[in-house]
N, C-alpha and C. Protein backbone atom coordinates (compact mmCIF):
# COMPACT_ATOMS: atom_id res chain seq x y z
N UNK A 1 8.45 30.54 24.60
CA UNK A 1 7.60 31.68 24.88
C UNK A 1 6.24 31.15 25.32
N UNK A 2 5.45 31.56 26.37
CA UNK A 2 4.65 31.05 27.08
C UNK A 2 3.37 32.33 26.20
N UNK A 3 1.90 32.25 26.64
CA UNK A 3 0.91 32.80 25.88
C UNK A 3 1.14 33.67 26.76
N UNK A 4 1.70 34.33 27.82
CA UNK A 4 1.42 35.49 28.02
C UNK A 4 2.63 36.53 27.65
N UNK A 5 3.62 36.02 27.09
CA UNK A 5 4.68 37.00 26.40
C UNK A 5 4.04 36.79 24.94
N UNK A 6 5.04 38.34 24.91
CA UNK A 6 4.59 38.94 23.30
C UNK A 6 6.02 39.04 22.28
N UNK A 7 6.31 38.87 21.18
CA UNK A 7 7.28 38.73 20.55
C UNK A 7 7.37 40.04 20.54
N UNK A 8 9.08 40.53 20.79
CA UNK A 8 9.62 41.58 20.79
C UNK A 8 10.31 41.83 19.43
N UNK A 9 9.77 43.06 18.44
CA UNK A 9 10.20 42.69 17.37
C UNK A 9 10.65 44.61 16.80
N UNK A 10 11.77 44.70 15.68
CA UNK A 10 12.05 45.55 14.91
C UNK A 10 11.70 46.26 14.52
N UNK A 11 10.40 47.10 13.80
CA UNK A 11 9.63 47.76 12.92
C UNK A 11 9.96 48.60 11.77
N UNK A 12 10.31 49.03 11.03
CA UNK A 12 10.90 50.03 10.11
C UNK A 12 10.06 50.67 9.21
N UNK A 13 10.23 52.10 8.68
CA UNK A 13 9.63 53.04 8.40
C UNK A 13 9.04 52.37 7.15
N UNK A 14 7.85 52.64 6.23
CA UNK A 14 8.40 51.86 4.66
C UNK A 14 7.43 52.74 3.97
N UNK A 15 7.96 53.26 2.78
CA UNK A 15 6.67 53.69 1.76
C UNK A 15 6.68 52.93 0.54
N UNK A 16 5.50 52.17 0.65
CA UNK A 16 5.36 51.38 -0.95
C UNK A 16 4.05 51.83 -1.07
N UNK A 17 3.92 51.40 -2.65
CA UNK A 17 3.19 52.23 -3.79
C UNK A 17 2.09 50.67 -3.43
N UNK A 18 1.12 51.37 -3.66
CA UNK A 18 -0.52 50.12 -3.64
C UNK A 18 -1.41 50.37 -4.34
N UNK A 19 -2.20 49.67 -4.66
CA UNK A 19 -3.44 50.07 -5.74
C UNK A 19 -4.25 50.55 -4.60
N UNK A 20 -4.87 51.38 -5.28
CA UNK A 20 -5.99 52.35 -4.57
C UNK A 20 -6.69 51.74 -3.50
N UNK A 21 -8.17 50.71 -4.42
CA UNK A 21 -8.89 50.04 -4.01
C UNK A 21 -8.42 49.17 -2.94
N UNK A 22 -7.08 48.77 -3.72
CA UNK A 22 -7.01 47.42 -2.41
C UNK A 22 -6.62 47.95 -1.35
N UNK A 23 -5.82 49.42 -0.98
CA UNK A 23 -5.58 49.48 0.73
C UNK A 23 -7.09 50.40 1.07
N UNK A 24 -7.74 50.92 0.62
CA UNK A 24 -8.85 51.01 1.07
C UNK A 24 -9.78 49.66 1.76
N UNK A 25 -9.64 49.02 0.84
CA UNK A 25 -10.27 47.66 1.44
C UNK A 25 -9.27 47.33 2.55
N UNK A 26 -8.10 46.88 2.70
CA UNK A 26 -7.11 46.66 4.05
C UNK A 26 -7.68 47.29 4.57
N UNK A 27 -7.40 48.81 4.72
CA UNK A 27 -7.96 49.71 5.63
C UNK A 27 -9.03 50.25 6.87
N UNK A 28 -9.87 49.50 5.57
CA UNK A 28 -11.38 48.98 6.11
C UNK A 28 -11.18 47.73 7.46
N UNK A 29 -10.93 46.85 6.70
CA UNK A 29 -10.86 45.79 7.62
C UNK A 29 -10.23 45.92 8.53
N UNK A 30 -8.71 46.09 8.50
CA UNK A 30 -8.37 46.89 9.71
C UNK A 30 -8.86 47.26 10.79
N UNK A 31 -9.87 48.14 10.33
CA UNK A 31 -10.75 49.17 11.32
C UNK A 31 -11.74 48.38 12.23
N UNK A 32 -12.45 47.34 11.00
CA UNK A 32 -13.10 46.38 11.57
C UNK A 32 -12.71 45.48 12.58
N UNK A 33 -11.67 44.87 12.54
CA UNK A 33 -10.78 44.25 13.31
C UNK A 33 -10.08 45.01 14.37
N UNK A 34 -10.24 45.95 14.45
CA UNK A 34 -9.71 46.93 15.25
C UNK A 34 -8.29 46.83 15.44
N UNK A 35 -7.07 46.76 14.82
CA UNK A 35 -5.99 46.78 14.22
C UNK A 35 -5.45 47.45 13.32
N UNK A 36 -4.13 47.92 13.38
CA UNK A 36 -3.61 49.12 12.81
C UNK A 36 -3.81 48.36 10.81
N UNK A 37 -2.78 49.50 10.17
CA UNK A 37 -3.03 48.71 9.24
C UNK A 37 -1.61 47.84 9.05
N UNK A 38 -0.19 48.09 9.77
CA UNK A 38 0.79 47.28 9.52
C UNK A 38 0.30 46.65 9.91
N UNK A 39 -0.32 46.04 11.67
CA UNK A 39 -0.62 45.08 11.75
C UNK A 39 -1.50 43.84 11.07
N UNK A 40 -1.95 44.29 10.43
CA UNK A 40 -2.84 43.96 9.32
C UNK A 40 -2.27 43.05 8.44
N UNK A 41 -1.26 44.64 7.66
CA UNK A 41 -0.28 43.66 6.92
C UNK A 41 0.33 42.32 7.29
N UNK A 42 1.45 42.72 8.14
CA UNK A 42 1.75 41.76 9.20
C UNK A 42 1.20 40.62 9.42
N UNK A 43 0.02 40.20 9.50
CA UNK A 43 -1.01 39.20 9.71
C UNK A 43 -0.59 38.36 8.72
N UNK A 44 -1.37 38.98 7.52
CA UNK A 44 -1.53 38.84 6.36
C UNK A 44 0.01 37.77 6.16
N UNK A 45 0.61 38.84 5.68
CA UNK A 45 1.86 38.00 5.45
C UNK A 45 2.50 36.67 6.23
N UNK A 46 2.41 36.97 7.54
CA UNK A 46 2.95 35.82 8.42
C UNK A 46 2.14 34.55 8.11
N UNK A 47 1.14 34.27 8.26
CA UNK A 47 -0.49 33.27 7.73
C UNK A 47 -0.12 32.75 6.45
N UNK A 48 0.30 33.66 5.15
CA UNK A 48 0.40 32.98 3.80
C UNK A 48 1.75 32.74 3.95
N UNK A 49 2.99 32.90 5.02
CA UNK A 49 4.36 32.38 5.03
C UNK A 49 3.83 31.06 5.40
N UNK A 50 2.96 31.03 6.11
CA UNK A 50 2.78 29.02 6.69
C UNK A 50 1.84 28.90 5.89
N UNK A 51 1.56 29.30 4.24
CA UNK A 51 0.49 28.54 3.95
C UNK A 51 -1.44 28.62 4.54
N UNK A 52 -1.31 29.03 5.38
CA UNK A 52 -2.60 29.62 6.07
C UNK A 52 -3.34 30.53 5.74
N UNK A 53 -4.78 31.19 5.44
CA UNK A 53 -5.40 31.83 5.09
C UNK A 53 -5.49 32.69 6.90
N UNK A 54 -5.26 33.71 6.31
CA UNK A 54 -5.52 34.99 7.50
C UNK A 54 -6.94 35.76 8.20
N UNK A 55 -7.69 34.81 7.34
CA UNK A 55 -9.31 35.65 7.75
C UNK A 55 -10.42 34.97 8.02
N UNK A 56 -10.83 34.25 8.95
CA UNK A 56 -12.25 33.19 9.24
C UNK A 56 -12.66 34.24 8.30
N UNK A 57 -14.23 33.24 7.98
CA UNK A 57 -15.41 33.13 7.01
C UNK A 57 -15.96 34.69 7.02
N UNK A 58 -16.41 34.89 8.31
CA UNK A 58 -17.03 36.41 8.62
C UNK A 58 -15.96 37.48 7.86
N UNK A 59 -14.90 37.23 7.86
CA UNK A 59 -14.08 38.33 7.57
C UNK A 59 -13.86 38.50 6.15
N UNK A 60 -14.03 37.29 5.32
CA UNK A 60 -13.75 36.88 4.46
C UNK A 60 -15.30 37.39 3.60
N UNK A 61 -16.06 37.66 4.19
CA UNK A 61 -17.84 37.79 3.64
C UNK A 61 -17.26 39.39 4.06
N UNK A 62 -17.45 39.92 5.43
CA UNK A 62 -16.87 41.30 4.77
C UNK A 62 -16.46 42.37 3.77
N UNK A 63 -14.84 41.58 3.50
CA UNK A 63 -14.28 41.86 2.92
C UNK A 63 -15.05 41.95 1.14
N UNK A 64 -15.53 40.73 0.84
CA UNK A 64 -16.49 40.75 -0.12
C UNK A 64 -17.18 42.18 -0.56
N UNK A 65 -17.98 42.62 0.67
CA UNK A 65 -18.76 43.37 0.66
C UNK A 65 -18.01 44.75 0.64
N UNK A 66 -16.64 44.79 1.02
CA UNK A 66 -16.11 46.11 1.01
C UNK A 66 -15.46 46.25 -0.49
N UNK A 67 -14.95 45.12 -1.01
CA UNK A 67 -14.65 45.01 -2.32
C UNK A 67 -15.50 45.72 -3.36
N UNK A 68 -16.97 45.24 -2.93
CA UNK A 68 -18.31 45.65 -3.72
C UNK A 68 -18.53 47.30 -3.40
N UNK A 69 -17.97 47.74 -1.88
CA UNK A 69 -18.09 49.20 -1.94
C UNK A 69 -16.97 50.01 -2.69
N UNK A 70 -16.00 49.40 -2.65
CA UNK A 70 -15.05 50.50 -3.28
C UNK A 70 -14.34 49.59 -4.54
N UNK A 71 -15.09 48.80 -4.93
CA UNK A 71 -15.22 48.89 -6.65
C UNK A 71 -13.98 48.27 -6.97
N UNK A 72 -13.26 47.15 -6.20
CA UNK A 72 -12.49 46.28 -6.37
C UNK A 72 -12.73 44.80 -6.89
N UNK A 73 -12.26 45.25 -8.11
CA UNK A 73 -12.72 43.82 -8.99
C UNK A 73 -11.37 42.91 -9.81
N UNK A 74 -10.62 43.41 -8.59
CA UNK A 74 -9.08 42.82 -8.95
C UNK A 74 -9.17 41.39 -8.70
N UNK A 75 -8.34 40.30 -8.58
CA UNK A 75 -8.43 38.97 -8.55
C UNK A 75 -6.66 38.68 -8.11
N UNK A 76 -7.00 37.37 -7.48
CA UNK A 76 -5.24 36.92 -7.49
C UNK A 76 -4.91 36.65 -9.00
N UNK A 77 -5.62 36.57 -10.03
CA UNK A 77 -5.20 36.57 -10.80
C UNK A 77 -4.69 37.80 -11.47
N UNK A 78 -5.17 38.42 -11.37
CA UNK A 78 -4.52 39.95 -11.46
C UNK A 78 -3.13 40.52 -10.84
N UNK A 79 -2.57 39.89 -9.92
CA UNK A 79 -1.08 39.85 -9.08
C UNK A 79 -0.29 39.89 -9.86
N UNK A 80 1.06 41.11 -9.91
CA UNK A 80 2.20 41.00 -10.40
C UNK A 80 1.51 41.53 -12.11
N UNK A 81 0.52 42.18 -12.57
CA UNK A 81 0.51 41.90 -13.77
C UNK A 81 -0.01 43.40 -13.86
N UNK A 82 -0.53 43.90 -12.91
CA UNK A 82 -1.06 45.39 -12.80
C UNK A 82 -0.15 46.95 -13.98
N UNK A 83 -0.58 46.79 -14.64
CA UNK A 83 -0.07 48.35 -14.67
C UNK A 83 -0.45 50.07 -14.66
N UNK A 84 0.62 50.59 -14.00
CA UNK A 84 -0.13 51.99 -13.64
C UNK A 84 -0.78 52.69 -14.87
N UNK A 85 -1.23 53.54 -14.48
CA UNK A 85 -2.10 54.43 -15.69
C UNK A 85 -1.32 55.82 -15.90
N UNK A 86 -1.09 56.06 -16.75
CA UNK A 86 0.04 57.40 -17.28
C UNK A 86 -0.71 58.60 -16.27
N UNK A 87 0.37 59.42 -16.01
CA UNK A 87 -0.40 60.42 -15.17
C UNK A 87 -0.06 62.00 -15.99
């Protein structure tokens, strides 16, 4: 594949459950980046499949700052350990 083709790919419908804060923050960035939010996802995921971080410095200071707006004080340490709140 040469840089001016684009990978022709599948897409499928999906509803998964997310913590609040954190797709607000995706969301955000997203916007910033001017990218949907699968694509986003997408990013995301493909980058930490090779081990790679998905966001130069600027994005990464951003993100910081959007964390600080919508009150996300989750951590990777916090992954997989979350639980919902009775409704």
């Amino acid at each position: 594949m040469n840089n001016t083709e684009r990978p022709v790919v599948e897409r499928v419908q999906t509803g998964i459950r997310i913590e609040k804060r954190i797709l607000k923050v995706l969301k955000a960035i997203a916007e910033h980046v001017d990218i949907s939010l699968g694509d986003l996802i997408e990013g995301i995921a493909l980058h930490n499949f090779e081990g790679k971080c998905p966001f130069n410095a600027d994005h990464v200071e951003k993100i910081a700052k959007l964390k600080e707006v919508y009150g996300l004080d989750l951590t990777a340490k916090d992954s997989h350990r979350l639980v919902e709140r009775d409704t």
